[in-house]
Protein backbone atom coordinates (compact mmCIF):
# COMPACT_ATOMS: atom_id res chain seq x y z
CA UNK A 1 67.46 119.57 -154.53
CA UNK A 2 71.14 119.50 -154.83
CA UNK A 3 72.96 121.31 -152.13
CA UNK A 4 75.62 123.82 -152.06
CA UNK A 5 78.12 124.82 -149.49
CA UNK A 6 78.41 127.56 -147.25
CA UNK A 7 80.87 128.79 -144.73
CA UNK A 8 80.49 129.95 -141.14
CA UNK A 9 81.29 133.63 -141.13
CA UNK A 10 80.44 134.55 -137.58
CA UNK A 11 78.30 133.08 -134.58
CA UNK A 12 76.44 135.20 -131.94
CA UNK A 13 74.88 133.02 -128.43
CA UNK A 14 71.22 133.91 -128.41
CA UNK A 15 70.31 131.88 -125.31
CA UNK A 16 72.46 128.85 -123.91
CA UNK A 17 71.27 125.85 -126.66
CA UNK A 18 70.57 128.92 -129.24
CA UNK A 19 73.41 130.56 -131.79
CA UNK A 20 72.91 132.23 -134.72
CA UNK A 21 75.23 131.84 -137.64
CA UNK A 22 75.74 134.09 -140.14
CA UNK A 23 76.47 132.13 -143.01
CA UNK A 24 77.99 132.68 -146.52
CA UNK A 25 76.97 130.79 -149.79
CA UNK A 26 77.47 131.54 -153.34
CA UNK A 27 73.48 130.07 -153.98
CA UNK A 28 71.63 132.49 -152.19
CA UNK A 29 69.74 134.63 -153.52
CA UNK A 30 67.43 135.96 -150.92
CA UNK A 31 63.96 134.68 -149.87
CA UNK A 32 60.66 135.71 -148.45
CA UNK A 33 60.37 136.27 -144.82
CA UNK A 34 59.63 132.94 -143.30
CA UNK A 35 60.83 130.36 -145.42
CA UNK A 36 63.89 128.11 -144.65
CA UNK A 37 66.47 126.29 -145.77
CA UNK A 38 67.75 122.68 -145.58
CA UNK A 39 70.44 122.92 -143.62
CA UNK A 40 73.20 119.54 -143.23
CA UNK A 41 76.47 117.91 -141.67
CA UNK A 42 78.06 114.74 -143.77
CA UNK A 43 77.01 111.72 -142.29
CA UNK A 44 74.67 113.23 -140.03
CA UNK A 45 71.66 114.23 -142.06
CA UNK A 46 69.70 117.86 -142.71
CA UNK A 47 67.43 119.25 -140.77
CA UNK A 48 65.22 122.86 -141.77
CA UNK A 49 66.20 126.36 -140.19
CA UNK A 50 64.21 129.11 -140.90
CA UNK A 51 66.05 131.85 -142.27
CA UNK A 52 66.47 134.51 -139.15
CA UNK A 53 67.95 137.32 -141.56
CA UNK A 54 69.33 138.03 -144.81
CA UNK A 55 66.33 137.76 -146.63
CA UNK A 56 67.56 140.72 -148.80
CA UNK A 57 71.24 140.39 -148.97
CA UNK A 58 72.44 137.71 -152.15
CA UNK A 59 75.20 135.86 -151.01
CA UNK A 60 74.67 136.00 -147.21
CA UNK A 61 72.16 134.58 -144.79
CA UNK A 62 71.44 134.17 -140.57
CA UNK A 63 69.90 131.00 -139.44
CA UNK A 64 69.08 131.10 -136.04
CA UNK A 65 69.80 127.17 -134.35
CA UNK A 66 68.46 125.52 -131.08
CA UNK A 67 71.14 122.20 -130.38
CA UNK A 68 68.19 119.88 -129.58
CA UNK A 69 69.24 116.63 -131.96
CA UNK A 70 72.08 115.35 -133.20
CA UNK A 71 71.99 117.62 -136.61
CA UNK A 72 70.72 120.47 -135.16
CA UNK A 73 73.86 120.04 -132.10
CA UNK A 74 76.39 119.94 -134.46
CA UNK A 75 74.83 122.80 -136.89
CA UNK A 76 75.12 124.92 -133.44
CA UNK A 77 78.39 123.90 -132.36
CA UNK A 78 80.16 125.43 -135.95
CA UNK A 79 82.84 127.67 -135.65
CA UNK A 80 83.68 130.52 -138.18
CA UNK A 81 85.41 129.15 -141.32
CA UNK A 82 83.51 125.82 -141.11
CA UNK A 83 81.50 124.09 -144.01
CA UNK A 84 77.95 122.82 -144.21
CA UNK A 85 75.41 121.74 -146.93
CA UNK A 86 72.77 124.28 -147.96
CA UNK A 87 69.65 124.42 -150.21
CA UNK A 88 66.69 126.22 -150.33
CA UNK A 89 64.89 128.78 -149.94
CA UNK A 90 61.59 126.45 -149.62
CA UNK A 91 58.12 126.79 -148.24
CA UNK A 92 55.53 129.37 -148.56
CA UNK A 93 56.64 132.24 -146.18
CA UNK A 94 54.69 134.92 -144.30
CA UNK A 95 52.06 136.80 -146.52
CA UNK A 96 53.34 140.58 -145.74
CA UNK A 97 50.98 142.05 -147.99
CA UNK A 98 48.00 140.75 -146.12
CA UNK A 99 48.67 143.57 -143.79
CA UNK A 100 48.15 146.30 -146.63
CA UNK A 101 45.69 148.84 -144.77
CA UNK A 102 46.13 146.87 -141.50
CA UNK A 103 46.61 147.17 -138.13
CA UNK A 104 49.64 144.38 -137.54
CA UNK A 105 50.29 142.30 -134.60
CA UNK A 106 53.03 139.87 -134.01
CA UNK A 107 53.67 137.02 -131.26
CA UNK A 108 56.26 135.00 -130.70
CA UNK A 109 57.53 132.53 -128.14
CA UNK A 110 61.12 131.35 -127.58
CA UNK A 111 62.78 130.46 -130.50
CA UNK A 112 59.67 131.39 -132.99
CA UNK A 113 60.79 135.18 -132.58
CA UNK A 114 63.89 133.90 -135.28
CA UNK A 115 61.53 133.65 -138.59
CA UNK A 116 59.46 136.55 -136.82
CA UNK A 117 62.81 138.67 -137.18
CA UNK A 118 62.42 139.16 -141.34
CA UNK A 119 59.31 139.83 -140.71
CA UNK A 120 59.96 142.18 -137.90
CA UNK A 121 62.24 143.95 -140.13
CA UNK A 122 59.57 144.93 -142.88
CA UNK A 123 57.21 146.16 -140.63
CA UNK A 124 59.67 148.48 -138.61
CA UNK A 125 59.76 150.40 -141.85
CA UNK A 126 55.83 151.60 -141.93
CA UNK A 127 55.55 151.65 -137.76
CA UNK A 128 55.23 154.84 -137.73
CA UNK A 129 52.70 155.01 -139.89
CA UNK A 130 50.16 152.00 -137.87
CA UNK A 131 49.78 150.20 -135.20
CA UNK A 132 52.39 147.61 -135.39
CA UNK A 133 52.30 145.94 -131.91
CA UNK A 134 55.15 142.80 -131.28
CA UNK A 135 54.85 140.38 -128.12
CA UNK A 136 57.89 138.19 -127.11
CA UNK A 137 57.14 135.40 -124.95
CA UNK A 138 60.29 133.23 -123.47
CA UNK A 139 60.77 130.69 -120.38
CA UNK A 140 62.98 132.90 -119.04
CA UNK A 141 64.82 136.26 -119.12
CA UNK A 142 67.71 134.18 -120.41
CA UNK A 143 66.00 132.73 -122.89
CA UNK A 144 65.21 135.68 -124.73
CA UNK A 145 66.80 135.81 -128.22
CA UNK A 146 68.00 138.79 -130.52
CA UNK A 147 68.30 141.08 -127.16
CA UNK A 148 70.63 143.74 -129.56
CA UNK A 149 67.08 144.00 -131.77
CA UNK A 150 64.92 145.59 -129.38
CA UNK A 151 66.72 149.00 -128.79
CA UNK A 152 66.19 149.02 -133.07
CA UNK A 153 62.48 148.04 -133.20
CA UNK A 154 61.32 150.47 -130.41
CA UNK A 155 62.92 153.12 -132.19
CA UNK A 156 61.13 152.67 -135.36
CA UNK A 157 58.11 152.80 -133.44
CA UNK A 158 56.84 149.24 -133.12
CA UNK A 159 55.14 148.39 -129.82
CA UNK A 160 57.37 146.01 -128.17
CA UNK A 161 55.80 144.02 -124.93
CA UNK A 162 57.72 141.29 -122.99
CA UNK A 163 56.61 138.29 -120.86
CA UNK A 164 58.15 135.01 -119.29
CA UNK A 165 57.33 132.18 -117.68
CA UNK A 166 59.56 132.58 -114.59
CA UNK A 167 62.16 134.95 -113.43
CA UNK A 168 64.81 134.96 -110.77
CA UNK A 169 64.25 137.67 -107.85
CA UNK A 170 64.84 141.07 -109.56
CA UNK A 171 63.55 140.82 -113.05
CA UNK A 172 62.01 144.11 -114.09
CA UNK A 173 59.73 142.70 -116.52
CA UNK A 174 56.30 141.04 -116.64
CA UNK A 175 56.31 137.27 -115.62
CA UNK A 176 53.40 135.40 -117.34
CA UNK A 177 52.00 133.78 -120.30
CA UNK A 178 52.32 135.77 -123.85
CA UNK A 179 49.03 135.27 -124.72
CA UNK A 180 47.56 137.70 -121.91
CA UNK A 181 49.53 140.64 -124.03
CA UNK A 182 47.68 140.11 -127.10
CA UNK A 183 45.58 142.80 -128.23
CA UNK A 184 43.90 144.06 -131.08
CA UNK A 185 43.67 147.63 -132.16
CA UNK A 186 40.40 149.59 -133.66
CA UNK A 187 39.88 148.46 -137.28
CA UNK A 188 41.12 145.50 -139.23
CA UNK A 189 44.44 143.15 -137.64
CA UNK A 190 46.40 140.84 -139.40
CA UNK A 191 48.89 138.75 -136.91
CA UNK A 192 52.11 137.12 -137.84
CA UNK A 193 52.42 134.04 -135.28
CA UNK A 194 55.29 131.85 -134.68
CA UNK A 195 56.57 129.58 -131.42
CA UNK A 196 55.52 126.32 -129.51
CA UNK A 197 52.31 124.65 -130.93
CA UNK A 198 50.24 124.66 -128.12
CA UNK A 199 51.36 128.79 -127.74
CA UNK A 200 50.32 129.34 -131.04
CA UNK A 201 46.74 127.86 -131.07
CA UNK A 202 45.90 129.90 -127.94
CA UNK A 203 47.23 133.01 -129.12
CA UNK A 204 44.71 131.99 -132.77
CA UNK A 205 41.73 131.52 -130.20
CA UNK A 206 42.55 134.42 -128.57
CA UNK A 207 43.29 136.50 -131.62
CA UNK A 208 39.63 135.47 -133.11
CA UNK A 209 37.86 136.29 -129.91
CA UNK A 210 38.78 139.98 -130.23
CA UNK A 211 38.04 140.32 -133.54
CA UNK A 212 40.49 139.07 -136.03
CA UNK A 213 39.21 137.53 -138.66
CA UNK A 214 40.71 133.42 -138.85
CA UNK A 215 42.02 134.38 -142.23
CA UNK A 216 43.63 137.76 -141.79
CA UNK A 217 46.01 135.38 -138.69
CA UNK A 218 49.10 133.61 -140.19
CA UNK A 219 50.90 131.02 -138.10
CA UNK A 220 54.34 128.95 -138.96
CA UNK A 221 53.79 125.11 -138.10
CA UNK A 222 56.81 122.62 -137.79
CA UNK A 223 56.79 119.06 -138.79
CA UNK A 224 59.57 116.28 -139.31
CA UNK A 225 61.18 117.57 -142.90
CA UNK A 226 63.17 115.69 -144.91
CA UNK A 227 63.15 116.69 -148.28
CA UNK A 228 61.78 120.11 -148.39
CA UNK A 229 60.54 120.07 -151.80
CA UNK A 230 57.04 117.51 -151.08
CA UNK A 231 58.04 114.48 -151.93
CA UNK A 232 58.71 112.29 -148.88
CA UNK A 233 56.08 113.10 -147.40
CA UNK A 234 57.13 113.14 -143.58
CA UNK A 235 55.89 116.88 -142.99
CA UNK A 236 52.50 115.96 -143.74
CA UNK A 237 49.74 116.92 -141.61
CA UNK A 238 46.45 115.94 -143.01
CA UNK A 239 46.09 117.00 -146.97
CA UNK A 240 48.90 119.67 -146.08
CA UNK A 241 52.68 118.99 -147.01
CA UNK A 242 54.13 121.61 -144.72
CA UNK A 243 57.33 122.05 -146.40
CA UNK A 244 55.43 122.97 -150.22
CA UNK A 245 51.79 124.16 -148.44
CA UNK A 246 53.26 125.93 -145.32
CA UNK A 247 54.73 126.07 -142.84
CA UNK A 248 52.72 129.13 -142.83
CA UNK A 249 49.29 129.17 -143.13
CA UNK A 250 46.20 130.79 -142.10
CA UNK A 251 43.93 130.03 -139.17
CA UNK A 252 40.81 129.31 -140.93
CA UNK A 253 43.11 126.51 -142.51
CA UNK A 254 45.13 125.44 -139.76
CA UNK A 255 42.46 125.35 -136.81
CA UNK A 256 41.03 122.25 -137.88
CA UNK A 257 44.39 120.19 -138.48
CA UNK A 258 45.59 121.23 -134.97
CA UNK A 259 43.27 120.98 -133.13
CA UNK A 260 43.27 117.21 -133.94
CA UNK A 261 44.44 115.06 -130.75
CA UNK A 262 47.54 112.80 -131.30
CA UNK A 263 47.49 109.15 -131.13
């Protein structure tokens, strides 16, 4: 629970509120693809980034940060050589292993691609040897993150479609929603999902109607995290504490907590 300090080493501009910082701290250790970190600013709180790389490497680790808050704006406006708070790794990340014998698909819209990426990463290795089929959703061409990644996961072999919501006259690609690029190969599928709510409940449904079995489809859910560890109890959603019972879990366990209606 206490935190450590890291330094900014470098930053890359994924999209124009999104940077990635590649960040160094004596405390890491590594993680599982798809947990995250609390990450903090004196005097302005911490907020949780999913850990976008450096899953392997001790010592070093990407976070991948949309300026939407007042943490999160100052997290993303760091230059190289500047400080911030750290701790972590927390959470229950994505369950690779499920896909043992599998067929594997992945989704993700806008910013969910960045704790897709570790994930992305392990299956590029065995691509070659399945089907391992990745669909990147964004709002716009200019929205789409990690752009020097997709040269890399073609060549290993993985199946990489594209789709967004609107493009400016010229745009090569498909315009539409990512969910009518989901598909399921012959045999059993186990999908890694990650992006807006409402995105990842239709790509579930959709998922399920050709086939998948509701536990064999893994989905990263967000909630307002404060401690990280269970405790505080703002991340709850239902009997789940995201930050100790998620954020991922499985669709058989998730469908009925989302599709609850707000107040």
């Amino acid at each position: 629970m206490l935190p450590g300090v890291g330094r900014v080493l470098s930053c890359r501009t994924e999209a124009p509120d999104v940077v990635t910082h590649r960040i160094a701290w004596d405390g890491w250790e590594g993680c599982a693809p798809g947990q995250f970190n609390m990450l903090g600013l004196p005097g302005l709180g911490e907020v949780p980034i999913s850990v976008s790389g450096g899953t392997r490497t001790p010592g070093e680790v990407l976070h991948t940060i949309r300026a939407v808050g007042p943490v999160s704006r100052g997290l993303a406006a760091l230059k190289p050589g500047a400080a911030l708070t750290m701790r972590g790794p927390y959470g229950r990340g994505w369950p690779v292993e499920a896909a043992d014998g599998a067929q594997v698909t992945i989704v993700a819209g806008g910013l969910g691609l960045a704790p897709l990426r570790p994930v992305i990463r392990h299956f590029a290795e065995t691509a070659r040897a399945r089907r391992v089929r990745l669909v990147i959703g964004a709002r716009s061409p200019a929205d789409l993150g990690f752009l020097q990644d997709y040269d890399d996961w073609r060549g290993a072999g993985i199946d990489l479609a594209l789709t967004v919501d609107h493009a400016p006259p010229g745009w090569p690609g498909r315009v539409g929603v990512v969910t009518d690029l989901i598909s399921a190969g012959p045999g059993r599928t186990v999908a890694y999902v990650c992006g807006p709510e409402i995105m990842m409940r239709v790509s579930a449904m959709r998922l399920q109607a050709l086939g998948v079995d509701a536990g064999d489809i893994f989905l990263s859910l967000e909630r307002n995290m404060k401690c990280g560890a269970g405790l505080c109890g703002h991340c709850q959603l239902g009997p789940v504490l995201l930050c100790r019972d998620g954020p991922v879990l499985d669709w058989a366990r998730a469908r009925p907590l989302m599709m609850v209606e707000d107040l």
